[in-house]
C-alpha atoms as a PDB file:
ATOM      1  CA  UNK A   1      13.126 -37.087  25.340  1.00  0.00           C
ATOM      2  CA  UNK A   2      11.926 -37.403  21.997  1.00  0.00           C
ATOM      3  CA  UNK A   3       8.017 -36.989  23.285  1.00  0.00           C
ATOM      4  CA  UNK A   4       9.252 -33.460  24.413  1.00  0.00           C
ATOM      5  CA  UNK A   5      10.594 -32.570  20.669  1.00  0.00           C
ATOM      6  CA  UNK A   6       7.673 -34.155  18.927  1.00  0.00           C
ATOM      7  CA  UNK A   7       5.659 -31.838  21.839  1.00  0.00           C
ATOM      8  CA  UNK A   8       7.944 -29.018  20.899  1.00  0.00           C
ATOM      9  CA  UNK A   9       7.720 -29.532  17.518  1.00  0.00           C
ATOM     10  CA  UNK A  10       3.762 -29.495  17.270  1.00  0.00           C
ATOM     11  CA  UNK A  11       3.729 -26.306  19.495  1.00  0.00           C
ATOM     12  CA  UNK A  12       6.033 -24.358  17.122  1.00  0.00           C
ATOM     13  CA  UNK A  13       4.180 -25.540  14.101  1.00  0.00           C
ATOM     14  CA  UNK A  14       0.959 -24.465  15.732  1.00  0.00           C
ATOM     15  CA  UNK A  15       2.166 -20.984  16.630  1.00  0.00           C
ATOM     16  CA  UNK A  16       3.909 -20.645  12.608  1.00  0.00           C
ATOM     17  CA  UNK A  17      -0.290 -21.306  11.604  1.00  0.00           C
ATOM     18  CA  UNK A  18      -1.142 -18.946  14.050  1.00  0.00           C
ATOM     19  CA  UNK A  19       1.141 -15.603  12.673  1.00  0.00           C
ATOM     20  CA  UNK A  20       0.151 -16.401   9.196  1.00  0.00           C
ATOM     21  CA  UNK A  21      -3.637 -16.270   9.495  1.00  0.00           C
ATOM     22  CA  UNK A  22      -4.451 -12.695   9.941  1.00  0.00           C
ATOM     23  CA  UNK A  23      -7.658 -11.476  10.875  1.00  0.00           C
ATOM     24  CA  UNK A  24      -8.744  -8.787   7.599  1.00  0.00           C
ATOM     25  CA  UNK A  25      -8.508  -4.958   8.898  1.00  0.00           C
ATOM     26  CA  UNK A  26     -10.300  -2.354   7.533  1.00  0.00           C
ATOM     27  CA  UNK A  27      -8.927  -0.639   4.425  1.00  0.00           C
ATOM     28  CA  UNK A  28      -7.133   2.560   4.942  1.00  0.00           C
ATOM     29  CA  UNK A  29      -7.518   5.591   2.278  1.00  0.00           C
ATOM     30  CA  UNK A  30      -5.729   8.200   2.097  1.00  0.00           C
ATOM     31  CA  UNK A  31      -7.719  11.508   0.829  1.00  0.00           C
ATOM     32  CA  UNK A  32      -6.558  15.276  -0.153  1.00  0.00           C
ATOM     33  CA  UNK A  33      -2.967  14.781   1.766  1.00  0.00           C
ATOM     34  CA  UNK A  34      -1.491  18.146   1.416  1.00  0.00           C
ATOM     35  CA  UNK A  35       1.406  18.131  -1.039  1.00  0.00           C
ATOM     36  CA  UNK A  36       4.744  19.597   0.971  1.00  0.00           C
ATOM     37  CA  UNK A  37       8.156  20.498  -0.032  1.00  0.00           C
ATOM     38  CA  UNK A  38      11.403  21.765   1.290  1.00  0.00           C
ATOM     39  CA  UNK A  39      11.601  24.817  -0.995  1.00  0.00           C
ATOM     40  CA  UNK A  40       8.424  26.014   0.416  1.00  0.00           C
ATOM     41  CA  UNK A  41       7.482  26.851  -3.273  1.00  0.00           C
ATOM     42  CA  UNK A  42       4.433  25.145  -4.956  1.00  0.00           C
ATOM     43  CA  UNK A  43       5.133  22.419  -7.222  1.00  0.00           C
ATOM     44  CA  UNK A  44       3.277  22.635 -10.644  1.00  0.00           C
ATOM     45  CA  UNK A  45       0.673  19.450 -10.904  1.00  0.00           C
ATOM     46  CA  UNK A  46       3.357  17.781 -12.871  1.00  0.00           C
ATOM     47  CA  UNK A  47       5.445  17.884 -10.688  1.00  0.00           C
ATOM     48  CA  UNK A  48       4.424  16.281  -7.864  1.00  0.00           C
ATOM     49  CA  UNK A  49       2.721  12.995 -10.801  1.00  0.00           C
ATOM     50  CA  UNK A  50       6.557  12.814 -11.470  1.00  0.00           C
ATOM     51  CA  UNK A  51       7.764  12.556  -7.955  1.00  0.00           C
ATOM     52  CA  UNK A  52       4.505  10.224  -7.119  1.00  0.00           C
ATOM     53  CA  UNK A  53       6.246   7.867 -10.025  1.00  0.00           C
ATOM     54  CA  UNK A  54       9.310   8.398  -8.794  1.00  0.00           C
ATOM     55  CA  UNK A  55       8.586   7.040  -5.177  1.00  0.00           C
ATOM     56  CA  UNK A  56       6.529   4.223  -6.645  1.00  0.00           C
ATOM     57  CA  UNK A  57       9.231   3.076  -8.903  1.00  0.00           C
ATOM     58  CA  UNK A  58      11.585   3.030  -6.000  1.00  0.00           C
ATOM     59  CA  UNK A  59       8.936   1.112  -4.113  1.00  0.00           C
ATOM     60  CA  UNK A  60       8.592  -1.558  -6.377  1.00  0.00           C
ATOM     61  CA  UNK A  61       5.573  -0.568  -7.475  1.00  0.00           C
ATOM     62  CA  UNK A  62       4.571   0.121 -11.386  1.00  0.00           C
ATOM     63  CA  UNK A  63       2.554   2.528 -12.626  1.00  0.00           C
ATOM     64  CA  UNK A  64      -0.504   3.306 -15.535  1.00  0.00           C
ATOM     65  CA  UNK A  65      -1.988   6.167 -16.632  1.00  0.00           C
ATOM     66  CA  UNK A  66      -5.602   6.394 -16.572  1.00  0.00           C
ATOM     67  CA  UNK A  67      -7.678   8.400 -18.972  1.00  0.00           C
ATOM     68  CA  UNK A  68      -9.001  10.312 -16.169  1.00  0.00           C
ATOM     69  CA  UNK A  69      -5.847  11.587 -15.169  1.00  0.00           C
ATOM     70  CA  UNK A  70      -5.116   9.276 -12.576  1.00  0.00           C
ATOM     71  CA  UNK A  71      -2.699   7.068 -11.632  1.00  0.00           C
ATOM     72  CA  UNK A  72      -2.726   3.169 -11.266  1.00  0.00           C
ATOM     73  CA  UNK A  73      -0.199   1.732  -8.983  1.00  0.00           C
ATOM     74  CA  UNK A  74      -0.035  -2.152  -8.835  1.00  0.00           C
ATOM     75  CA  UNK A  75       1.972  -3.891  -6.278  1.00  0.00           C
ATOM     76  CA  UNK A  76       3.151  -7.697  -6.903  1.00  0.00           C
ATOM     77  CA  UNK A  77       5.037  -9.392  -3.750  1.00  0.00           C
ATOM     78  CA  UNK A  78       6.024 -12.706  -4.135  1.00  0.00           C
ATOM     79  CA  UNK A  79       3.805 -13.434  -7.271  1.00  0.00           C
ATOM     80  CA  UNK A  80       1.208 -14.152  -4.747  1.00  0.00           C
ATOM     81  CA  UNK A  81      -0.330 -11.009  -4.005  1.00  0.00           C
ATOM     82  CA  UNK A  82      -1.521  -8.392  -6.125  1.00  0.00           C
ATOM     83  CA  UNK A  83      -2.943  -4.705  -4.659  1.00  0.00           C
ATOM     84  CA  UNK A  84      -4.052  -1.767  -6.862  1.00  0.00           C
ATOM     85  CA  UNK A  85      -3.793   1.388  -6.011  1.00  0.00           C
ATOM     86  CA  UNK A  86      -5.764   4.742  -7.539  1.00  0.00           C
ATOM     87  CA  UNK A  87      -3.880   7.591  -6.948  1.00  0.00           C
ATOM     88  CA  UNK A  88      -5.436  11.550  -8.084  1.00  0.00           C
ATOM     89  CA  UNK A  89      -2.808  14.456  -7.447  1.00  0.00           C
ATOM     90  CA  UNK A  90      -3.057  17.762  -8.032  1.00  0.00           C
ATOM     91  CA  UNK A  91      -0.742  20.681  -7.268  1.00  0.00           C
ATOM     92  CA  UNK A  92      -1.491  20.956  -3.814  1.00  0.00           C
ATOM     93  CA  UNK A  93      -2.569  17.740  -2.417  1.00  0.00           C
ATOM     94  CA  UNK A  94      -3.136  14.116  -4.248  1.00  0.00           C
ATOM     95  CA  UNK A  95      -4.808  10.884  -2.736  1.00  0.00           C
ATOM     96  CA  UNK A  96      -4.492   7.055  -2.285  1.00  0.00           C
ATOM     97  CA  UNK A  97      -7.479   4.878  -2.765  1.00  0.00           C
ATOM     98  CA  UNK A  98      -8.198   1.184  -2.811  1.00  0.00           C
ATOM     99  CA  UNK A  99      -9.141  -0.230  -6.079  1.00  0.00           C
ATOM    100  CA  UNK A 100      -8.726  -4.303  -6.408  1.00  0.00           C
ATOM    101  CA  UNK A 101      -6.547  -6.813  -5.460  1.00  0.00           C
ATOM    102  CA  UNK A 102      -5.955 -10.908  -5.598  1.00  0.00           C
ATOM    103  CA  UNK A 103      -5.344 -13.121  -2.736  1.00  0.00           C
ATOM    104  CA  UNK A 104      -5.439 -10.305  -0.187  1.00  0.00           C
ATOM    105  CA  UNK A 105      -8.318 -11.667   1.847  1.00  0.00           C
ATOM    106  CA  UNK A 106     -10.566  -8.562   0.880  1.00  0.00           C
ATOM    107  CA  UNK A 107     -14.377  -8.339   1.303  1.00  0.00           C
ATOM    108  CA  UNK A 108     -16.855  -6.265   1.899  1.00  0.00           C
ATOM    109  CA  UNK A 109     -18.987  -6.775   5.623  1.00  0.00           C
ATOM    110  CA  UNK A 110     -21.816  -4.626   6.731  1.00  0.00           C
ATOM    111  CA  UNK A 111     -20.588  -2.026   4.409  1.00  0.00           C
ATOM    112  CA  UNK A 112     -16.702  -1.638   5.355  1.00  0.00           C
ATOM    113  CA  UNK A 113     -14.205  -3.027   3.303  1.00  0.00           C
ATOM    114  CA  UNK A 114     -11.979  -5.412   4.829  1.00  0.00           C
ATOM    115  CA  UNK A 115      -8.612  -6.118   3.397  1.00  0.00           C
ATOM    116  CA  UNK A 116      -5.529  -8.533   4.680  1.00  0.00           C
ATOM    117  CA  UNK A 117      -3.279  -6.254   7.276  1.00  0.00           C
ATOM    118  CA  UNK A 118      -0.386  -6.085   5.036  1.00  0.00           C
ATOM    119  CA  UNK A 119      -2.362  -4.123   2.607  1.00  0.00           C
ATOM    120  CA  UNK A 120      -2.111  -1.009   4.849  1.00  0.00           C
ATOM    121  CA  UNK A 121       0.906  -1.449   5.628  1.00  0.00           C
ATOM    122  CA  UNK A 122       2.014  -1.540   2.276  1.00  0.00           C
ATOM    123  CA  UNK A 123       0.137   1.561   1.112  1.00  0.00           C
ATOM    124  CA  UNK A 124       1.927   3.622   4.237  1.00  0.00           C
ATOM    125  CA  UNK A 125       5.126   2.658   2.869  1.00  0.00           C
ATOM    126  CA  UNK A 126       4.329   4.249  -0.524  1.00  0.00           C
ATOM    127  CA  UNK A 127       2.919   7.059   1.387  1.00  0.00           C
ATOM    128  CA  UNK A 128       6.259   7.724   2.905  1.00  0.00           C
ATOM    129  CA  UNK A 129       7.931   7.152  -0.311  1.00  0.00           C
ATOM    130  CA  UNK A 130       5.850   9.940  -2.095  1.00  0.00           C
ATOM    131  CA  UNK A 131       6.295  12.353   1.114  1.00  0.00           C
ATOM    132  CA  UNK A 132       9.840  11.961   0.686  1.00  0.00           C
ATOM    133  CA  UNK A 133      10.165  12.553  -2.668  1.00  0.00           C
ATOM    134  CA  UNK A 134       8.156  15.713  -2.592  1.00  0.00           C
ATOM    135  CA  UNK A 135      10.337  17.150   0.145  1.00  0.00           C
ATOM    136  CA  UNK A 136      13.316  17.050  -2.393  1.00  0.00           C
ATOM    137  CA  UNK A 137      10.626  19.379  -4.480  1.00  0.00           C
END
């Protein structure tokens, strides 16, 4: 009996190793979405920055202003992993690029960047967020 639990034990701690080494994905960007509201009526350029901050604060997320005009949206989970975000918005559409990020497996290999799954994942959700908030536009 207790060669079957140290058996079971093993196999369980072998298939815990197994769903937290992910394989790196490529890195998904997210260029000239078109800006959409419920009013129908076009939001000024400001407005749709404010409701990008808006969704990003509600996300967890903080957010810099960049000389440029740009946004920088930095993601900490766990105070173990760190992604940056660059985000450009105009009136009509605005963007979500990859800029760095710590302990999220990234590299570069035979010229696609490569990036821990959870990355994605993480930039869809503030995707959503920013959708959302410009419907209430």
């Amino acid at each position: 009996m207790k060669f079957v639990k140290s058996l079971l034990i093993v196999f369980i701690a072998l298939l815990s190793l197994n769903a937290t080494a992910r394989e790196a994905v490529p890195i998904v960007n997210y260029d000239d979405i078109a800006v959409a509201t419920n009013s129908g009526k076009a939001p000024s350029a400001e407005q749709v920055k404010q409701a990008i901050i808006a969704a990003a604060s509600n996300k967890g997320w903080s957010i810099a202003h960049q000389a440029d005009g740009q946004l920088l949206a930095t993601l900490v989970v766990r105070n173990k992993h760190t992604i940056v975000v660059s985000i450009a918005c105009a009136a009509d559409k605005y963007s979500l690029r990859y800029k760095d990020s710590i302990n999220m497996k990234f590299e570069e290999r035979d010229g696609q960047q490569l990036i821990h799954p959870y990355y994605n994942k993480w930039v869809l959700d503030l995707k959503d967020a920013i959708r959302i908030e410009l419907l209430k536009l």
